[in-house]
PDB file of N, CA and C in Angstrom:
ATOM      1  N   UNK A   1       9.375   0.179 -14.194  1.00  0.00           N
ATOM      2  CA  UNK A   1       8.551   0.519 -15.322  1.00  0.00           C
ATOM      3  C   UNK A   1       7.200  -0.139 -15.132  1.00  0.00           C
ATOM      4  N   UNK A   2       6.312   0.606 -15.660  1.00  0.00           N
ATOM      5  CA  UNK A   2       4.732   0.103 -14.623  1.00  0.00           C
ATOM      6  C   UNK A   2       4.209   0.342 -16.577  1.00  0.00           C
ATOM      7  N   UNK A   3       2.619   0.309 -16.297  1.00  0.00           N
ATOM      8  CA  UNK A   3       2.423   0.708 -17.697  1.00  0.00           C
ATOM      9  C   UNK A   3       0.852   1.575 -18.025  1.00  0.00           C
ATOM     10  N   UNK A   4       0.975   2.548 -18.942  1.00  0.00           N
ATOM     11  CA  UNK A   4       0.147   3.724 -18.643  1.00  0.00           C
ATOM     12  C   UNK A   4      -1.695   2.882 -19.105  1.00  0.00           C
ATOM     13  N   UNK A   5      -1.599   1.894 -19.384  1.00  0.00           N
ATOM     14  CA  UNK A   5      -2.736   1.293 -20.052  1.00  0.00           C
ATOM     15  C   UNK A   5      -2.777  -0.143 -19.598  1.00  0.00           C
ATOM     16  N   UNK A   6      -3.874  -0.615 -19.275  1.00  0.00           N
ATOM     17  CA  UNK A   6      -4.318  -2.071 -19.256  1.00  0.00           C
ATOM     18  C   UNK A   6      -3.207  -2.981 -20.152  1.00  0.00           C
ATOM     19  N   UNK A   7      -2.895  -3.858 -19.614  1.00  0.00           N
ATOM     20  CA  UNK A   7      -2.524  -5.040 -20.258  1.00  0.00           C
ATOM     21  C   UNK A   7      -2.533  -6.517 -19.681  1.00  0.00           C
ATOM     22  N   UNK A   8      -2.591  -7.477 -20.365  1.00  0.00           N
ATOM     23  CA  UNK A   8      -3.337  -8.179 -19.592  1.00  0.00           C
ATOM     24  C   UNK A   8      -1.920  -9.007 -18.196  1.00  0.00           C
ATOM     25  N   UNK A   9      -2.738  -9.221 -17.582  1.00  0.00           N
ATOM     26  CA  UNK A   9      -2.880  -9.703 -16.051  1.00  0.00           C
ATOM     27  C   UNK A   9      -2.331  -8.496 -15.028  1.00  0.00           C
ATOM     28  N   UNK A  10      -2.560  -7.317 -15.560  1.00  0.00           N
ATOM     29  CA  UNK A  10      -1.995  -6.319 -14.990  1.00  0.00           C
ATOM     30  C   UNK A  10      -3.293  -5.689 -13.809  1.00  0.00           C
ATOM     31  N   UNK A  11      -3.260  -4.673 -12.838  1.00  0.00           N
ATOM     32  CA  UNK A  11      -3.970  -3.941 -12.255  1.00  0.00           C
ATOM     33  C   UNK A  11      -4.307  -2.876 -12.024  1.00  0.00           C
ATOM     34  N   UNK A  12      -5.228  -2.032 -12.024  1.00  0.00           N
ATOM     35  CA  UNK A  12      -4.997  -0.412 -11.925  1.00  0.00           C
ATOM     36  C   UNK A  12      -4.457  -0.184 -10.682  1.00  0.00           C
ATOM     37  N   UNK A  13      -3.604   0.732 -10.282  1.00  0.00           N
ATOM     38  CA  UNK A  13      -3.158   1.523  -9.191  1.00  0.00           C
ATOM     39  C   UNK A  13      -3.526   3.078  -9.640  1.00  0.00           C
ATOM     40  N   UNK A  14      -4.283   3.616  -8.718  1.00  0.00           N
ATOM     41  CA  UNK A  14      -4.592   4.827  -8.437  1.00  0.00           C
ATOM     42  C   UNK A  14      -3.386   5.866  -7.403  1.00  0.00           C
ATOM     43  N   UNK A  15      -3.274   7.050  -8.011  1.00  0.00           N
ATOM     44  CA  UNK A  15      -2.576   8.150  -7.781  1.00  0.00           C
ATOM     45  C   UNK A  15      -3.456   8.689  -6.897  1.00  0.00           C
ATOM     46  N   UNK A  16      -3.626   9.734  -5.523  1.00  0.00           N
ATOM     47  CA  UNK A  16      -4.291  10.219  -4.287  1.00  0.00           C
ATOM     48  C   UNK A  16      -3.949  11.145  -3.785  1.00  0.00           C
ATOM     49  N   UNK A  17      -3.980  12.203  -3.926  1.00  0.00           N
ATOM     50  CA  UNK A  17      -3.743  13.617  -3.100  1.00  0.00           C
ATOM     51  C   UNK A  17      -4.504  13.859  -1.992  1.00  0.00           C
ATOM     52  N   UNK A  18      -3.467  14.336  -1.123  1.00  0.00           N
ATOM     53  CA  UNK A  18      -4.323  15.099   0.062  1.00  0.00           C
ATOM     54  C   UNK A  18      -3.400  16.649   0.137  1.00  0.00           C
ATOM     55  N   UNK A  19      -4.209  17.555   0.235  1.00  0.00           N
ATOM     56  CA  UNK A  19      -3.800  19.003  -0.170  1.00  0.00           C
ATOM     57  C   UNK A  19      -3.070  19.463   1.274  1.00  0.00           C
ATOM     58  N   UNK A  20      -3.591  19.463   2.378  1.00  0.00           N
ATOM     59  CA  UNK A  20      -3.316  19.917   3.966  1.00  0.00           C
ATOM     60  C   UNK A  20      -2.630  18.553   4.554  1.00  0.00           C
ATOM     61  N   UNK A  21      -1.252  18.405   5.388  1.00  0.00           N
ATOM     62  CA  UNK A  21      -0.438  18.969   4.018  1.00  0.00           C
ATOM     63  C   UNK A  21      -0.359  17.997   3.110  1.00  0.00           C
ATOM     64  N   UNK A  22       0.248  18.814   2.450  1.00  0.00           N
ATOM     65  CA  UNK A  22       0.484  18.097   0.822  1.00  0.00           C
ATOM     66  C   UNK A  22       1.016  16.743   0.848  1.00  0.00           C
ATOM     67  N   UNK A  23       0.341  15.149  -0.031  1.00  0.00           N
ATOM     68  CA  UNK A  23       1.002  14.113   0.085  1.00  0.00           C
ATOM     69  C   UNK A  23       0.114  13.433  -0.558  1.00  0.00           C
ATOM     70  N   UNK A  24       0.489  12.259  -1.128  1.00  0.00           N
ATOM     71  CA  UNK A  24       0.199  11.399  -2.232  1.00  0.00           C
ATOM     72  C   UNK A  24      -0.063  10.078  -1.907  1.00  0.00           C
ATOM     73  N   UNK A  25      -0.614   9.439  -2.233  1.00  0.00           N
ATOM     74  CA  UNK A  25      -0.833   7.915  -2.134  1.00  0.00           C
ATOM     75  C   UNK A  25      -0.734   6.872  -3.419  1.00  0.00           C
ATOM     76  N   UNK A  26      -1.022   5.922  -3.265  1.00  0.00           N
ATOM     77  CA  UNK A  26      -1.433   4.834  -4.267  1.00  0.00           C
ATOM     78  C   UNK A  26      -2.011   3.709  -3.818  1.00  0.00           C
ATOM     79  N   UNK A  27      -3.396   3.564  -4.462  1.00  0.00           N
ATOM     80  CA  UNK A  27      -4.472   2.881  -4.249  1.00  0.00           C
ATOM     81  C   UNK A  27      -4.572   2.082  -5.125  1.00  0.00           C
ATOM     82  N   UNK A  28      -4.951   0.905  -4.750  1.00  0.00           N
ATOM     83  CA  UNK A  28      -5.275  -0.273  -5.235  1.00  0.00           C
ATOM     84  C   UNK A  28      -6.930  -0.102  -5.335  1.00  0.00           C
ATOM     85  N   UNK A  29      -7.594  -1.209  -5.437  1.00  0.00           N
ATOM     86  CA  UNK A  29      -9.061  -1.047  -5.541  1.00  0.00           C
ATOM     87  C   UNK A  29     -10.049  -0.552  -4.475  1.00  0.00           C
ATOM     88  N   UNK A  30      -9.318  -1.296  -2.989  1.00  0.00           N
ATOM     89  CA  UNK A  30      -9.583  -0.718  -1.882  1.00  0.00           C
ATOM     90  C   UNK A  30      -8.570  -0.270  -1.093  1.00  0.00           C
ATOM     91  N   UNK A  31      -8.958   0.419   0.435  1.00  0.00           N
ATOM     92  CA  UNK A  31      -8.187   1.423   0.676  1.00  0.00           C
ATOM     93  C   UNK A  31      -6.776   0.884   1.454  1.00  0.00           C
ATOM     94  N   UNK A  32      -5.623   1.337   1.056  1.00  0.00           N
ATOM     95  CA  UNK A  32      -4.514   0.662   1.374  1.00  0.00           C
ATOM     96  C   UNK A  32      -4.285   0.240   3.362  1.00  0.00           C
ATOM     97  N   UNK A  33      -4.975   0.507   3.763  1.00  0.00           N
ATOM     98  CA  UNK A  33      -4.673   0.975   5.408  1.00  0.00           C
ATOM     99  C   UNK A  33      -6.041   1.276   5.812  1.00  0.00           C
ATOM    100  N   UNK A  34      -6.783   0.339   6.609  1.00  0.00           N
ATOM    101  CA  UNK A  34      -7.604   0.453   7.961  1.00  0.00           C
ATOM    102  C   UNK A  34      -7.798   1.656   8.679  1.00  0.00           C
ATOM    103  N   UNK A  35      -6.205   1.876   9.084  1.00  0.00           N
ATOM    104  CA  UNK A  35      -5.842   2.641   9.656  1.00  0.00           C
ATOM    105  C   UNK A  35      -5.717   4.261   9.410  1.00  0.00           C
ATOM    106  N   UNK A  36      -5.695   4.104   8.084  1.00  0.00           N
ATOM    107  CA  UNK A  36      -5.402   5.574   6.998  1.00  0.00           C
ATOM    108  C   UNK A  36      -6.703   6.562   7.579  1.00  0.00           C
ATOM    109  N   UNK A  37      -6.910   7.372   8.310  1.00  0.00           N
ATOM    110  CA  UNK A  37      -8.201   8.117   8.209  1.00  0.00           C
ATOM    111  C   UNK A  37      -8.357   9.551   7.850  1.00  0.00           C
ATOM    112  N   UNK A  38      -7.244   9.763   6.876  1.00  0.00           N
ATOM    113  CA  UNK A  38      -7.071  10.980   5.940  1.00  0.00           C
ATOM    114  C   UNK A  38      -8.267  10.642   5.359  1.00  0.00           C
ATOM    115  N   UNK A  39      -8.950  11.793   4.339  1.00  0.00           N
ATOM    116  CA  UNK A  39     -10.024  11.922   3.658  1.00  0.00           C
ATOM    117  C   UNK A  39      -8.572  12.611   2.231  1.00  0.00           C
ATOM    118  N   UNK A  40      -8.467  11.243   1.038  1.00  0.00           N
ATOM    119  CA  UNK A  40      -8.133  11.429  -0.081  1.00  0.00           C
ATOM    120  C   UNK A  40      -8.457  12.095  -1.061  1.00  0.00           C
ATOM    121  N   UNK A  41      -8.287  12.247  -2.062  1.00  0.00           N
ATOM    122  CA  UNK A  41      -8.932  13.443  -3.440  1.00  0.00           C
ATOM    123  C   UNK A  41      -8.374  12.673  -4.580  1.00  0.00           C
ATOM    124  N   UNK A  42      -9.317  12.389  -5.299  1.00  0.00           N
ATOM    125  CA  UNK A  42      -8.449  12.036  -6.996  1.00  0.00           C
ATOM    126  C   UNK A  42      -8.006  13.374  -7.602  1.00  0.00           C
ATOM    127  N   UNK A  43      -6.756  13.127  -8.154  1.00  0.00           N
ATOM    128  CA  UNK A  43      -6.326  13.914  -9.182  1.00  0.00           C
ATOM    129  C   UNK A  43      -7.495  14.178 -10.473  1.00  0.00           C
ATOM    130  N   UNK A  44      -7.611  15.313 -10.969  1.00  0.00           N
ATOM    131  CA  UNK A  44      -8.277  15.793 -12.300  1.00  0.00           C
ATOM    132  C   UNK A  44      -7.665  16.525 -13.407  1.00  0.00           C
ATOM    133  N   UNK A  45      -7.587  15.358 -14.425  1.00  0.00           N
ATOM    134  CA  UNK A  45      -7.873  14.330 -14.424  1.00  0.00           C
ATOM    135  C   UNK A  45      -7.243  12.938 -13.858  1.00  0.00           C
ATOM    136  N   UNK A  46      -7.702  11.945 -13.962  1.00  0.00           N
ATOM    137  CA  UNK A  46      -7.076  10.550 -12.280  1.00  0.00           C
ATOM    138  C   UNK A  46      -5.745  10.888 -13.069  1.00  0.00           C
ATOM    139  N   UNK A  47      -4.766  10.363 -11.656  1.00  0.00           N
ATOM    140  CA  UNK A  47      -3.709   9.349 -12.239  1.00  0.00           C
ATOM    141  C   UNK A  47      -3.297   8.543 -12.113  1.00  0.00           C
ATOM    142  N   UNK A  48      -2.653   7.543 -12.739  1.00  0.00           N
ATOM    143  CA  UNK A  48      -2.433   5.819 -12.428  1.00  0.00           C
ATOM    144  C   UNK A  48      -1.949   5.870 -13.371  1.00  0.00           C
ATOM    145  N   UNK A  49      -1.509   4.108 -13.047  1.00  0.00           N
ATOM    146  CA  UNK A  49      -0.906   3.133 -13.816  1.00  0.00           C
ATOM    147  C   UNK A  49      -1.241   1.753 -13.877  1.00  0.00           C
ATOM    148  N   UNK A  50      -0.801   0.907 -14.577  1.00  0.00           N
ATOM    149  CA  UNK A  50      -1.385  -0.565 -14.448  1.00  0.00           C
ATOM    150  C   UNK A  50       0.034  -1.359 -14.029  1.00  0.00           C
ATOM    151  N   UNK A  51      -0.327  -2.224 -13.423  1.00  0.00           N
ATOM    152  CA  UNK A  51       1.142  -3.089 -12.898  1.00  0.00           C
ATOM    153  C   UNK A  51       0.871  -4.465 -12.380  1.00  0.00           C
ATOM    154  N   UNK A  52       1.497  -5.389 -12.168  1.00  0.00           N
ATOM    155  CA  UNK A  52       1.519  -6.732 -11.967  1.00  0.00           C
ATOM    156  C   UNK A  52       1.377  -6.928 -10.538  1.00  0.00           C
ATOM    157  N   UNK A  53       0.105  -7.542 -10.188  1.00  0.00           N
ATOM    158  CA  UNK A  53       0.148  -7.496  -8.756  1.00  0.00           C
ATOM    159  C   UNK A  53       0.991  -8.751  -8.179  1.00  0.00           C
ATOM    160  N   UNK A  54       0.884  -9.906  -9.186  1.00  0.00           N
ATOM    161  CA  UNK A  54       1.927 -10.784  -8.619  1.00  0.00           C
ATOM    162  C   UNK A  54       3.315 -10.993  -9.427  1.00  0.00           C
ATOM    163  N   UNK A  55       4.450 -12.034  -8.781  1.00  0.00           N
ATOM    164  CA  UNK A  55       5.340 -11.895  -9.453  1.00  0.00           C
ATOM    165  C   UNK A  55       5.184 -12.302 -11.153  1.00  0.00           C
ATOM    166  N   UNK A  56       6.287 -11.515 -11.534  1.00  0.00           N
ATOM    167  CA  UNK A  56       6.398 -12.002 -13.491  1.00  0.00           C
ATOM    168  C   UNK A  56       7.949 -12.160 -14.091  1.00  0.00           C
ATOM    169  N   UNK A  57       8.080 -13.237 -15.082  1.00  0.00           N
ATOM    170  CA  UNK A  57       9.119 -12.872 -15.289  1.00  0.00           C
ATOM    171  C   UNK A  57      10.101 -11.552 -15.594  1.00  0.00           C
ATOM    172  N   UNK A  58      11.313 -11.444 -15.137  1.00  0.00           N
ATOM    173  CA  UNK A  58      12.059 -10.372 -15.319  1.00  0.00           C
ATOM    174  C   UNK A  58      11.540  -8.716 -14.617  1.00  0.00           C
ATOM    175  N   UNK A  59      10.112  -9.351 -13.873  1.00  0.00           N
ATOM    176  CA  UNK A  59       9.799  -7.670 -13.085  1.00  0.00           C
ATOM    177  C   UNK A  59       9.875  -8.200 -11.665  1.00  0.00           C
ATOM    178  N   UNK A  60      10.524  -7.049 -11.198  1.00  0.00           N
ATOM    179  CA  UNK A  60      10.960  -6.490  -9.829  1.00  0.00           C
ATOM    180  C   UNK A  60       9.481  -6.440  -8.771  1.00  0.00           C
ATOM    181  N   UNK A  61       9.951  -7.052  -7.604  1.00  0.00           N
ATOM    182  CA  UNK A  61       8.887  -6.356  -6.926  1.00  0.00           C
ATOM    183  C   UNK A  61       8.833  -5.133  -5.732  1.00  0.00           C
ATOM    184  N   UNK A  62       7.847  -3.877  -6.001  1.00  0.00           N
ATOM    185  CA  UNK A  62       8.036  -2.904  -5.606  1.00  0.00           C
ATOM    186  C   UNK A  62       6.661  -2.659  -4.199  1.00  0.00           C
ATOM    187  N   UNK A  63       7.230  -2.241  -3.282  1.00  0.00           N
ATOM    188  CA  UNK A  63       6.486  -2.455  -2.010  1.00  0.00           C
ATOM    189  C   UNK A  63       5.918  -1.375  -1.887  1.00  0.00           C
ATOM    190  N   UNK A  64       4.764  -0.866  -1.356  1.00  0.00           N
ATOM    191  CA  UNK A  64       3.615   0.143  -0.261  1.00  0.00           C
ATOM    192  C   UNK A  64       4.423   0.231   1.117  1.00  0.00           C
ATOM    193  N   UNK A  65       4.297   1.010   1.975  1.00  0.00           N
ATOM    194  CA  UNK A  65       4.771   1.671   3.107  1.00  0.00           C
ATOM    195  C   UNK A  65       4.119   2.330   3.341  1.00  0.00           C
ATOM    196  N   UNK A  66       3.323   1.956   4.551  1.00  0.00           N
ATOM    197  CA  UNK A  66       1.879   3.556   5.489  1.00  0.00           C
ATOM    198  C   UNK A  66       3.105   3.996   6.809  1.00  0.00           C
ATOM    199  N   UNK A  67       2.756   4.900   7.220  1.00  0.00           N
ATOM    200  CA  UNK A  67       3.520   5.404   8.607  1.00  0.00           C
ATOM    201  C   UNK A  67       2.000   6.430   8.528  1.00  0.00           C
ATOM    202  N   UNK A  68       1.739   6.560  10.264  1.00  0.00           N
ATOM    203  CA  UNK A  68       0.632   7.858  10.654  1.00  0.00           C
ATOM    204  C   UNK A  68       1.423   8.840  11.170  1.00  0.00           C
ATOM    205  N   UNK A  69       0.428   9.954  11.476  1.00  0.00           N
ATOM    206  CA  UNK A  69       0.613  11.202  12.023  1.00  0.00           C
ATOM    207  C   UNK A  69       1.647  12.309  11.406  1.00  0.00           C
ATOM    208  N   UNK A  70       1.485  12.754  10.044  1.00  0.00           N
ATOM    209  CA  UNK A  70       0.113  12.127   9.488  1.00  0.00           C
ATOM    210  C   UNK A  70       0.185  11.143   8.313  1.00  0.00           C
ATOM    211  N   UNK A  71      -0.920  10.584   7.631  1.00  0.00           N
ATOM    212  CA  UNK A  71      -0.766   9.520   7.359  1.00  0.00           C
ATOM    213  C   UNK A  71       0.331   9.796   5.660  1.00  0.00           C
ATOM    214  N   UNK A  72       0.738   9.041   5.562  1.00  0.00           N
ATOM    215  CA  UNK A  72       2.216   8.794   4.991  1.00  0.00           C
ATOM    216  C   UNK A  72       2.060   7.733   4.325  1.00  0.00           C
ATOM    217  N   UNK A  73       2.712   7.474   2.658  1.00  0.00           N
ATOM    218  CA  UNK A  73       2.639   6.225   1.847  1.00  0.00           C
ATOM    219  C   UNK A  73       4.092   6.778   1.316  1.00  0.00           C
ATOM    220  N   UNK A  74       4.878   5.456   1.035  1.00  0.00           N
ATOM    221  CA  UNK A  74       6.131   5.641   0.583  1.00  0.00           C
ATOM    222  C   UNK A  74       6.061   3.795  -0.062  1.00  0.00           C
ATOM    223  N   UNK A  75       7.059   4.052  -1.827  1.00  0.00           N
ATOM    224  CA  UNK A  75       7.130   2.899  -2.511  1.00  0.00           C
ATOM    225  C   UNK A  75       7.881   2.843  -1.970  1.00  0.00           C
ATOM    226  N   UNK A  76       8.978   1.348  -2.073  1.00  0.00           N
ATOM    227  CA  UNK A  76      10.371   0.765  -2.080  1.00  0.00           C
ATOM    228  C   UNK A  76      10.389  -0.858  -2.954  1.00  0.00           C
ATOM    229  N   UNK A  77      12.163  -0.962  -2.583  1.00  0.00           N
ATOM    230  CA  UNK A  77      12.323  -1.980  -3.469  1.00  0.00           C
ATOM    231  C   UNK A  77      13.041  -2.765  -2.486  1.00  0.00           C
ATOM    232  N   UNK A  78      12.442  -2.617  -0.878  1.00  0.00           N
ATOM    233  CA  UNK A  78      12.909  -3.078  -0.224  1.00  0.00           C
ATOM    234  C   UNK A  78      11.672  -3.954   0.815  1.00  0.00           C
ATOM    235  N   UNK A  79      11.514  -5.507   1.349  1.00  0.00           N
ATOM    236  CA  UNK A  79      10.437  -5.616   1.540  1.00  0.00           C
ATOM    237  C   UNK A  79      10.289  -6.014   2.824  1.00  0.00           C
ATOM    238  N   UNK A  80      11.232  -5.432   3.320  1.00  0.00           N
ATOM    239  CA  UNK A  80      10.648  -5.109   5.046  1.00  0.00           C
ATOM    240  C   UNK A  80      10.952  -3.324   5.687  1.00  0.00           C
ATOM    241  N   UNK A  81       9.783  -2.742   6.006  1.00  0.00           N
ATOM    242  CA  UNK A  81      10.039  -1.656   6.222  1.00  0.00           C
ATOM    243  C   UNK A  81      10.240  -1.593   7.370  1.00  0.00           C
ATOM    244  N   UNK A  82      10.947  -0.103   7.613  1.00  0.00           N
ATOM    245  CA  UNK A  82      11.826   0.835   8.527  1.00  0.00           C
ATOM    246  C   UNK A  82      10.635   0.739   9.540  1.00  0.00           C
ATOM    247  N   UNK A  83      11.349   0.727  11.015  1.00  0.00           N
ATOM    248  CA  UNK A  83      10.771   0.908  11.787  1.00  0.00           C
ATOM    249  C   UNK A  83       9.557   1.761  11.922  1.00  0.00           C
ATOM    250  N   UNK A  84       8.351   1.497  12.221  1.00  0.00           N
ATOM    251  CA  UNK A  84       6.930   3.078  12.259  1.00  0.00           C
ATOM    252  C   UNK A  84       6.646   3.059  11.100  1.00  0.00           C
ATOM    253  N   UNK A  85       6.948   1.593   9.780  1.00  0.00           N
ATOM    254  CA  UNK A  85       6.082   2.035   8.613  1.00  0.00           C
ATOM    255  C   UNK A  85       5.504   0.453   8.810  1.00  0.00           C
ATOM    256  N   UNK A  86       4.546   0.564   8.048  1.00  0.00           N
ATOM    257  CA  UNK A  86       3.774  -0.928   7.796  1.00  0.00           C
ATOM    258  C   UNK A  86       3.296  -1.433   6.494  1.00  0.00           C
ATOM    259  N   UNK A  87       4.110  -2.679   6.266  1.00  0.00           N
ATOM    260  CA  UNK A  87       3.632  -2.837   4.443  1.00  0.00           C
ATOM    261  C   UNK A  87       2.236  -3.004   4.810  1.00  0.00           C
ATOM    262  N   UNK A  88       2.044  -2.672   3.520  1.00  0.00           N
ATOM    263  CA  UNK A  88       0.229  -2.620   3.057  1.00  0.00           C
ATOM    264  C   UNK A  88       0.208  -3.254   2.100  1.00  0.00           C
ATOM    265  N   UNK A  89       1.125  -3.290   0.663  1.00  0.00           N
ATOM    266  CA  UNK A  89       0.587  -4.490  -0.259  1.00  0.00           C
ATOM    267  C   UNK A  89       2.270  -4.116  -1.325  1.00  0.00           C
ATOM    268  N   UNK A  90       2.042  -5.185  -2.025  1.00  0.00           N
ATOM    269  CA  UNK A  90       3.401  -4.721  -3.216  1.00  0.00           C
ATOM    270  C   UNK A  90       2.418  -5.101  -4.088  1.00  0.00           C
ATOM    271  N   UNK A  91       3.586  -4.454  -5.438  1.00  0.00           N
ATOM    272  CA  UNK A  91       3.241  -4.743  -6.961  1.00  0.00           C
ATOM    273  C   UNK A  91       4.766  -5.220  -7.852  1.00  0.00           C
ATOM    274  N   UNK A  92       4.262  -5.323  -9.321  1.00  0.00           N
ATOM    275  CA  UNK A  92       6.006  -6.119  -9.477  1.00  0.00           C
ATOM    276  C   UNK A  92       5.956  -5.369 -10.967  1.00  0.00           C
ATOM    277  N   UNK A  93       6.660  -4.457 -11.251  1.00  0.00           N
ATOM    278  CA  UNK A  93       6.965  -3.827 -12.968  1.00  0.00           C
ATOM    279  C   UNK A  93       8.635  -4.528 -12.330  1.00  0.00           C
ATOM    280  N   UNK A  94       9.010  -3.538 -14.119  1.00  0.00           N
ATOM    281  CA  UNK A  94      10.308  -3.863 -14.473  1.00  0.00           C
ATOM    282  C   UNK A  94      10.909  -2.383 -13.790  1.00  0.00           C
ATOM    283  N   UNK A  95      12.609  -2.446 -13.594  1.00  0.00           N
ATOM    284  CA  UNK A  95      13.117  -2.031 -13.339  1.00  0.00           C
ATOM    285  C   UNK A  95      13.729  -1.086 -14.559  1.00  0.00           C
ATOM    286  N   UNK A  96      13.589   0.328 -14.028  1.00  0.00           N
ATOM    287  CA  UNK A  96      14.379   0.898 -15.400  1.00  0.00           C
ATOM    288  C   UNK A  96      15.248   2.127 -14.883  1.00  0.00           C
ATOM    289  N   UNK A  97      16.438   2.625 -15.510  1.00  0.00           N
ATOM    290  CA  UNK A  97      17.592   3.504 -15.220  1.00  0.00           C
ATOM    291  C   UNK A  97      17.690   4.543 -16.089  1.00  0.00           C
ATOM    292  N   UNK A  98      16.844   5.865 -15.423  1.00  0.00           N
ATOM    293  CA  UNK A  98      16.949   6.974 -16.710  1.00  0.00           C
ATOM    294  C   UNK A  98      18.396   7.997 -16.231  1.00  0.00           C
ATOM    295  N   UNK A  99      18.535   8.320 -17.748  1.00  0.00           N
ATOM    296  CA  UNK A  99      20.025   8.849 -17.718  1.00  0.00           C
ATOM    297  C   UNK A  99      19.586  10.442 -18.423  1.00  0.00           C
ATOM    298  N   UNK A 100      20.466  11.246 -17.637  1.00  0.00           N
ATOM    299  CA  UNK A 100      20.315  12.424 -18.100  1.00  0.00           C
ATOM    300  C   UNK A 100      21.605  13.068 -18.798  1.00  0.00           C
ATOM    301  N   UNK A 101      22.170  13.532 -19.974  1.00  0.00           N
ATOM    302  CA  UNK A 101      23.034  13.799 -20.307  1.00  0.00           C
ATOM    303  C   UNK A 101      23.333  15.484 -20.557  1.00  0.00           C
ATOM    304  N   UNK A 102      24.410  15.962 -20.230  1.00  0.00           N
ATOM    305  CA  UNK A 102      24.558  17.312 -20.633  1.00  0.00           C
ATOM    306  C   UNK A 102      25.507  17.400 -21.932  1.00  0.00           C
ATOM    307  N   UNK A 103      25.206  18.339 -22.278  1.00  0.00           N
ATOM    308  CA  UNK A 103      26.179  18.612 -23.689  1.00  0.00           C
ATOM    309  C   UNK A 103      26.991  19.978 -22.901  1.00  0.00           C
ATOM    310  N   UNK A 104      28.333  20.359 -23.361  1.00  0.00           N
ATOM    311  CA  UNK A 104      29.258  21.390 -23.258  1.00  0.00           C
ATOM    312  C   UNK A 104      28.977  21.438 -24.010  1.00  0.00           C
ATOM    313  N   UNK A 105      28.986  23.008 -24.892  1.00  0.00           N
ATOM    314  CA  UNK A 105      29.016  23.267 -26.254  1.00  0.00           C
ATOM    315  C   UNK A 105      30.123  24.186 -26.406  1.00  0.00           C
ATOM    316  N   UNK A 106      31.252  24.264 -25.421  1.00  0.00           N
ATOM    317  CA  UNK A 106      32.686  24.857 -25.481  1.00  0.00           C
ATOM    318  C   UNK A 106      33.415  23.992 -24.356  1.00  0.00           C
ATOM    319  N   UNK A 107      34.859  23.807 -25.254  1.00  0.00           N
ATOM    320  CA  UNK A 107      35.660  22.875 -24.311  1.00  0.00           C
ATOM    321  C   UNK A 107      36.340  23.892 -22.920  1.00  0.00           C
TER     322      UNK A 107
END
C-alpha cells in the first residue's frame, strides 16, 4: 500500500510509458538506470504515488529491477535480483491482500 497524495516523509514515484513496445517504469526524481536509453513518456494525465523511501515502522520494503534489450523495470519484495536484472533503488509502503469474492445466487 503506497499512497495517492503527499504525506509527510514520503516521496513521489512517477508512473512511465514507453509505447514501442509497450512497458512501464517508475521513476524517482532522477532517472532510475544510466544505462536505461529508452526515450520515456508521462502518462496524461501523470501517474504516481507517494511512498517511503526509507525504512518505517510496519512497511515492507519493495525493490526496482532494470534488465536491457529492451529496457525492462520490474517491482519485487525480494532484494536480490534474478540473474540479468540490476537493483536500481527500493521504496518501503505497507503490505496489503485484496480479496475478491463471488456470490452463487443458486445452490
Amino acid at each position: 500500500y503506497v499512497f495517492a497524495c503527499e504525506m509527510p516523509d514520503t516521496m513521489p514515484y512517477t508512473i512511465e510509458l514507453r509505447r514501442e513496445p509497450f512497458g512501464t517504469r517508475l521513476r524517482q526524481r532522477k532517472k532510475p538506470n544510466a544505462r536505461d536509453m529508452t526515450e520515456w513518456d508521462q502518462y496524461d494525465p501523470p501517474k504516481g504515488f507517494f511512498a517511503y523511501p526509507e525504512p518505517m515502522p510496519g512497511a515492507a520494503p519493495y525493490f526496482v529491477n532494470w534488465t536491457s534489450g529492451p529496457d525492462r523495470y520490474m517491482v519485487s519484495n525480494v532484494d536480490k535480483p534474478d540473474l540479468g536484472w540490476m537493483l536500481c533503488y527500493r521504496f518501503h509502503g505497507y503490505a496489503a491482500t485484496k480479496y475478491h469474492l463471488l456470490e452463487c445466487s443458486e445452490p
